[in-house]
Protein backbone atom coordinates (compact mmCIF):
# COMPACT_ATOMS: atom_id res chain seq x y z
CA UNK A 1 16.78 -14.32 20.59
CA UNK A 2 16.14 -11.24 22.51
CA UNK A 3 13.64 -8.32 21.38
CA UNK A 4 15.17 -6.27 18.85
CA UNK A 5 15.77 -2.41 19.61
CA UNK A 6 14.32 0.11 17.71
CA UNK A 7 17.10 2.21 17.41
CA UNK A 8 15.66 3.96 13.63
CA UNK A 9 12.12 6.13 13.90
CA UNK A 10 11.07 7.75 10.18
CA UNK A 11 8.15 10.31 10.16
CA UNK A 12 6.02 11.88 7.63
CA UNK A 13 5.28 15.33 6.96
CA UNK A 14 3.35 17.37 4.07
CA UNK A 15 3.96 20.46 3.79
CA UNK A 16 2.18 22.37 5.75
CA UNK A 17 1.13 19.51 8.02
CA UNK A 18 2.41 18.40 11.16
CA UNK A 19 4.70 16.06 11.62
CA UNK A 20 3.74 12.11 12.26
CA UNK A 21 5.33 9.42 13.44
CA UNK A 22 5.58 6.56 10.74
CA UNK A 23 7.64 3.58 11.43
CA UNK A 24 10.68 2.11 13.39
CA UNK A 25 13.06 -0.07 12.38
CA UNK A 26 15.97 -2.07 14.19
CA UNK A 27 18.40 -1.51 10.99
CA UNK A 28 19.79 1.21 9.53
CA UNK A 29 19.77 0.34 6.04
CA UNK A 30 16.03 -1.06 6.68
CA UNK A 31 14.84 2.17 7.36
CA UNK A 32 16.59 3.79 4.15
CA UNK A 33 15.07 1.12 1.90
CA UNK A 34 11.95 1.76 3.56
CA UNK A 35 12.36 5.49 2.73
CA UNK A 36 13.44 5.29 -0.66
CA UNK A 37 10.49 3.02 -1.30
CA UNK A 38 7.80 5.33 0.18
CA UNK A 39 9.58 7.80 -1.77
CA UNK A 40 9.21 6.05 -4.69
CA UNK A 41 5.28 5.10 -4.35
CA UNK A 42 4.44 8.78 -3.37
CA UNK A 43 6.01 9.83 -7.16
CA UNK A 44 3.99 7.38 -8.83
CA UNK A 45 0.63 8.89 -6.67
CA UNK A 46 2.14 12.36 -7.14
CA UNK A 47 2.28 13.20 -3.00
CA UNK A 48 4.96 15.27 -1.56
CA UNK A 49 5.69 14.73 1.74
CA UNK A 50 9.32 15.25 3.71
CA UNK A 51 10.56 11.88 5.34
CA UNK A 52 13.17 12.59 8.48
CA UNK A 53 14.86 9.63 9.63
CA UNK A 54 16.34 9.84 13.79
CA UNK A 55 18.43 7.89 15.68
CA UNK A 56 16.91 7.22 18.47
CA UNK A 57 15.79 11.08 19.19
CA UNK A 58 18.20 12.68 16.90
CA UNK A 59 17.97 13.95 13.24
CA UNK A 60 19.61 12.24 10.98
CA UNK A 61 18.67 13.12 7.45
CA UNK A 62 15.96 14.91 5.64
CA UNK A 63 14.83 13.28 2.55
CA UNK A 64 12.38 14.64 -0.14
CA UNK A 65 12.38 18.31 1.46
CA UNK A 66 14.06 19.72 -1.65
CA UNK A 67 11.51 18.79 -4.49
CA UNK A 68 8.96 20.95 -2.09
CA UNK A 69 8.57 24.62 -3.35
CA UNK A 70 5.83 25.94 -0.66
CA UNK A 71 6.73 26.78 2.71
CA UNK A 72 7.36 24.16 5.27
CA UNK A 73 5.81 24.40 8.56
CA UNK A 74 8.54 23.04 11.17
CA UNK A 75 8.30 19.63 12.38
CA UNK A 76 7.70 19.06 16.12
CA UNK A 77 10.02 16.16 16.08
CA UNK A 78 12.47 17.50 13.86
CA UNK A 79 12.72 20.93 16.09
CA UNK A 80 13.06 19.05 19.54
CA UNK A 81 9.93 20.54 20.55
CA UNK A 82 8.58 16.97 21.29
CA UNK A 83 10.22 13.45 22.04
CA UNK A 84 9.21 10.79 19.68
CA UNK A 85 7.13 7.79 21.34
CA UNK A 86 8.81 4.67 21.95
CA UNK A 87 6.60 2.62 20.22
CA UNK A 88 5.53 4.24 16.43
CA UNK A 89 2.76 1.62 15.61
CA UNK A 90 0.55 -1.36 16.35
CA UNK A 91 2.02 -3.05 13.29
CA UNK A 92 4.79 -5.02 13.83
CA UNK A 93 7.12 -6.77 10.80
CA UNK A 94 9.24 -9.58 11.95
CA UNK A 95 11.11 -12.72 10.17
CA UNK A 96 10.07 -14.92 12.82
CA UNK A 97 6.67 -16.38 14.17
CA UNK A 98 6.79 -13.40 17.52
CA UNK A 99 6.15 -9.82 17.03
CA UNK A 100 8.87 -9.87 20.03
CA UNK A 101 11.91 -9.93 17.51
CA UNK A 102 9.79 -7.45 15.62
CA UNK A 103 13.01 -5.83 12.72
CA UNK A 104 10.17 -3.29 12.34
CA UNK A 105 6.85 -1.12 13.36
CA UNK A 106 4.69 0.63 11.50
CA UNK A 107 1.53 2.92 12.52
CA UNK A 108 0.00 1.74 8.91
CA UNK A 109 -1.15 -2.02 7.76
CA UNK A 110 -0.24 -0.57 4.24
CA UNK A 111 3.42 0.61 4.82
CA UNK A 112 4.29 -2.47 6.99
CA UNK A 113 2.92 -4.89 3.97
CA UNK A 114 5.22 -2.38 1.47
CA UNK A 115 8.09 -3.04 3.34
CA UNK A 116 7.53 -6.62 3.93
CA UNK A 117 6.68 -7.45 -0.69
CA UNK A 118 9.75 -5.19 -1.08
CA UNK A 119 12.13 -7.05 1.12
CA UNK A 120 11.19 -9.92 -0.55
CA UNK A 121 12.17 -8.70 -4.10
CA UNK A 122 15.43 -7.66 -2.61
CA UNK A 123 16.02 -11.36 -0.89
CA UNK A 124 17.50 -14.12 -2.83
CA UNK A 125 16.78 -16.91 -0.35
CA UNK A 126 13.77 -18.03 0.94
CA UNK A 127 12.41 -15.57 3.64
CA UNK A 128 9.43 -15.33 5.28
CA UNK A 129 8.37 -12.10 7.01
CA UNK A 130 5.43 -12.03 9.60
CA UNK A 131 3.20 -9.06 9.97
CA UNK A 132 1.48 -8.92 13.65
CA UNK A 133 -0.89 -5.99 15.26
CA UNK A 134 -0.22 -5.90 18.10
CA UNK A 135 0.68 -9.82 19.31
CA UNK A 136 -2.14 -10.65 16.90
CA UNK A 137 -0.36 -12.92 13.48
CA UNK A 138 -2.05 -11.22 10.57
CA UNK A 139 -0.32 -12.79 7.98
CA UNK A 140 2.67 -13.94 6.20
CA UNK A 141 4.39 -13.18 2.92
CA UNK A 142 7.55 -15.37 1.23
CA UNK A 143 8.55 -15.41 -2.13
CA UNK A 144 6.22 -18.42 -2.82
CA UNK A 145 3.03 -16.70 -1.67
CA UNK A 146 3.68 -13.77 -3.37
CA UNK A 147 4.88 -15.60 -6.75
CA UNK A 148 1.56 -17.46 -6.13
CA UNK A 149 -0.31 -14.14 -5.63
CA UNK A 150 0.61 -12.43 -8.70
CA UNK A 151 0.37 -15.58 -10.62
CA UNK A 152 -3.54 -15.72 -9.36
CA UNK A 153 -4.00 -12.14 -10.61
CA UNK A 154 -2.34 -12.43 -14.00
CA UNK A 155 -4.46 -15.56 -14.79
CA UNK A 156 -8.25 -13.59 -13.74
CA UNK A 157 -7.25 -11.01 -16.13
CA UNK A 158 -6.44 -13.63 -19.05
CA UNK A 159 -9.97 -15.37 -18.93
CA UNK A 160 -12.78 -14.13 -21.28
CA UNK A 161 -14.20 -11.06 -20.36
CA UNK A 162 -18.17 -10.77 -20.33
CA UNK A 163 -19.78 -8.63 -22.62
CA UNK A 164 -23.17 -6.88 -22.74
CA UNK A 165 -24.76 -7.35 -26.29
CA UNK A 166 -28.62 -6.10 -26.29
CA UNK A 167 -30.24 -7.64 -29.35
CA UNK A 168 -31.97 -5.12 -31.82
CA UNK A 169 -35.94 -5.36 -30.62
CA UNK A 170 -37.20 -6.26 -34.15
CA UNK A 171 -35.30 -9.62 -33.37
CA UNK A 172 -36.20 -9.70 -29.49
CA UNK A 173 -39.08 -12.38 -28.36
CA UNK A 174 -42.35 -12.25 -28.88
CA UNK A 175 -44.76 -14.17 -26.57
CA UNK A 176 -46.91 -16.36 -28.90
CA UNK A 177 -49.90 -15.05 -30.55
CA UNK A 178 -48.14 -11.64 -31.16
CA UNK A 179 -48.28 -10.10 -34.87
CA UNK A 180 -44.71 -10.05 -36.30
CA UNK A 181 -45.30 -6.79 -37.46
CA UNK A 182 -47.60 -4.87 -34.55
CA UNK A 183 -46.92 -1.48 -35.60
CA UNK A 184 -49.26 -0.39 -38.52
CA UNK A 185 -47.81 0.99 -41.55
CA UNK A 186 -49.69 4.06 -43.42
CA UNK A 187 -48.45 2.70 -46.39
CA UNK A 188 -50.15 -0.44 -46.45
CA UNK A 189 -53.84 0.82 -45.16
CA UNK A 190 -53.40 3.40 -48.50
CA UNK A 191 -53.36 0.20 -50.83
């Protein structure tokens, strides 16, 4: 198998930011999913931020850009004012054991392990993606390790959960030879 071209670059933008490089991706329709799922996760955190995805050097599509209402400073990429880097990112996502047939890179840990749990809920048979830095094997993910994973965190959540009771002091302990009633009542000394 020879190493896989990456033909797809995505960057990030906020608005009035400059434009970084994100990821790269040897698929088309990889780097849309990969879009629509940072897309996605930056709703639920409440970020806007304008994806572009090129071939190669050249613009493709703009996604996200209309829900922004400020002004946009221009993307450096996006205006040809610089060339993308051949390689976006130390992170490298690959369905076999060599980040040489690498189907993507990312310049975040974080967006290459996104990609590589969302694949899997969008594969029906067993596949097992690799995530490398560099050459480095940093882990692996498959629909059995993650099943395994979320079973592991639903079940620590199920157990009983500790809980902090202070007993009233009238009831705390006394070391022996102390009164059971050591303050003195006015009451009594009246009698």
């Amino acid at each position: 198998m020879s190493k896989a071209v990456m033909k797809y670059k995505i960057t990030k933008q906020y608005a009035r930011d400059s434009e970084h490089p994100l990821a790269e991706f040897s698929e088309h329709q990889d780097a849309i999913f990969f879009i629509e799922r940072k897309v996605l996760s930056d709703d639920e955190r409440s970020l806007k931020l304008i994806y572009r995805l090129f071939d190669s050097d050249k613009l493709l599509k703009e996604f996200n850009k209309e829900k922004i209402t400020s002004v946009i400073s221009a993307g450096q990429y996006a205006s040809g004012d610089r060339d993308l880097p051949i390689s976006l990112g130390p992170f490298k996502v690959s369905k076999d054991n060599s980040a040489v047939h690498a189907i993507a890179g990312f310049s975040d840990l974080e967006d290459a392990e996104l990609f590589a749990e969302d694949k899997l809920t969008q594969e029906s048979e067993l596949t097992t993606y690799y995530i490398f830095n560099k050459e480095i094997l940093l882990s692996q993910l498959n629909q059995r390790i993650k099943t395994r994973a979320m079973a592991e965190e639903g079940s620590q959540g199920k157990g009983q959960a500790a809980s902090f009771r202070p007993t009233p002091l009238n009831t705390s302990p006394r070391p022996p030879g102390t009164p059971a009633k050591w303050m003195r009542d006015e009451k009594e000394d009246e009698k």
